[in-house]
Protein backbone atom coordinates (compact mmCIF):
# COMPACT_ATOMS: atom_id res chain seq x y z
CA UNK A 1 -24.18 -46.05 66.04
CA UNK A 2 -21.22 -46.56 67.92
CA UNK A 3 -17.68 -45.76 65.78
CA UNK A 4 -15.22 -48.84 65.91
CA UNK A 5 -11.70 -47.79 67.17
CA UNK A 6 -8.56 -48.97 65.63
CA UNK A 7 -5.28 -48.87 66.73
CA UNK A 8 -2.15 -47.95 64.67
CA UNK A 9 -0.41 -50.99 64.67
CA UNK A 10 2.97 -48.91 65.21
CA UNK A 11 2.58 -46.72 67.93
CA UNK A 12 -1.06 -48.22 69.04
CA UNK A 13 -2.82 -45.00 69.03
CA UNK A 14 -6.49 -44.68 68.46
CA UNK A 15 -7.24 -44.09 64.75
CA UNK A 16 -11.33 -43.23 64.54
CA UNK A 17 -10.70 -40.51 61.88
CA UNK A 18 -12.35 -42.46 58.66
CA UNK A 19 -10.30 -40.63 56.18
CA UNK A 20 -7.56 -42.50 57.90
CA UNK A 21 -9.52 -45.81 57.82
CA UNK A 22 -10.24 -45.14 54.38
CA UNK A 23 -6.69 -44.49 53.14
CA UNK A 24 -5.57 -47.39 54.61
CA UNK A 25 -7.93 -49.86 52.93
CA UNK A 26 -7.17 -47.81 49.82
CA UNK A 27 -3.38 -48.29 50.07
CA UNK A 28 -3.23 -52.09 51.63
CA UNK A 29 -6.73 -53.47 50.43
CA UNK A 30 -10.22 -53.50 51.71
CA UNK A 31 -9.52 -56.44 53.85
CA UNK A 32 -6.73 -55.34 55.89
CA UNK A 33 -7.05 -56.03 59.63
CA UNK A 34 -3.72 -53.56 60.15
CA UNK A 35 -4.16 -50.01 60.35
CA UNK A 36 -1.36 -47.16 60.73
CA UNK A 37 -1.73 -43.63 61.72
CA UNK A 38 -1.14 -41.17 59.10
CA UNK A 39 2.61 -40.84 60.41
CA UNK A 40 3.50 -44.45 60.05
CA UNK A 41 1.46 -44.98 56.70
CA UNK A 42 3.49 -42.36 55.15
CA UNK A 43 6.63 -43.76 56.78
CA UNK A 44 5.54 -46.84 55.39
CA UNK A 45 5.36 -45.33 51.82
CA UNK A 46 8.14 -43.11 51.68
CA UNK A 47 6.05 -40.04 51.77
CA UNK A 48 4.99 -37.51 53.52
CA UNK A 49 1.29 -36.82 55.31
CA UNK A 50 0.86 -33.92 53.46
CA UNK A 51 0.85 -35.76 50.16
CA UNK A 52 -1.63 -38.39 51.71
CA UNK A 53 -4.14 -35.93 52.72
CA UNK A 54 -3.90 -34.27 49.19
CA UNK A 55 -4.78 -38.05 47.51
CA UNK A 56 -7.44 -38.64 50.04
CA UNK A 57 -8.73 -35.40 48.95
CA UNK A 58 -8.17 -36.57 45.02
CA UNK A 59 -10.11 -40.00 46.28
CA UNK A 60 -12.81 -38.06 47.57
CA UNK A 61 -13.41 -35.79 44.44
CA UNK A 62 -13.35 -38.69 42.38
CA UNK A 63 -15.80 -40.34 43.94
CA UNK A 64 -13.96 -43.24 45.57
CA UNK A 65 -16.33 -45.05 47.77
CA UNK A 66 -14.26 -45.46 50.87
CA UNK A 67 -14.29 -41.72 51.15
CA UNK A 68 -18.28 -41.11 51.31
């Protein structure tokens, strides 16, 4: 199965990492057909990457289904 490539919608690099995918539909809903890179998402938030990597980490112990 082939892995669909998205492009950051800021700087238009690839994005194939699904963590990245899967913070992205967390933070701007399941149907959102714009992705960021981690960079601009946090830009985006006021925050930094290192604090969304730790929540994607809380997602993932949680169980959140966009992390599995």
């Amino acid at each position: 199965m082939q892995t669909k490539t998205r492009k950051c919608c800021k700087c238009g690099c690839d994005i194939t990492d699904k963590d990245t995918i899967g913070i992205n539909r967390k933070l701007l809903g399941a149907r959102t057909r714009k992705f960021m890179c981690l960079k601009h998402l946090a830009e985006f938030f006021g925050t930094t990457e290192d604090v969304l990597r730790g929540r994607i980490e809380d997602l993932k112990d949680s169980g959140c289904p966009l992390f599995k």
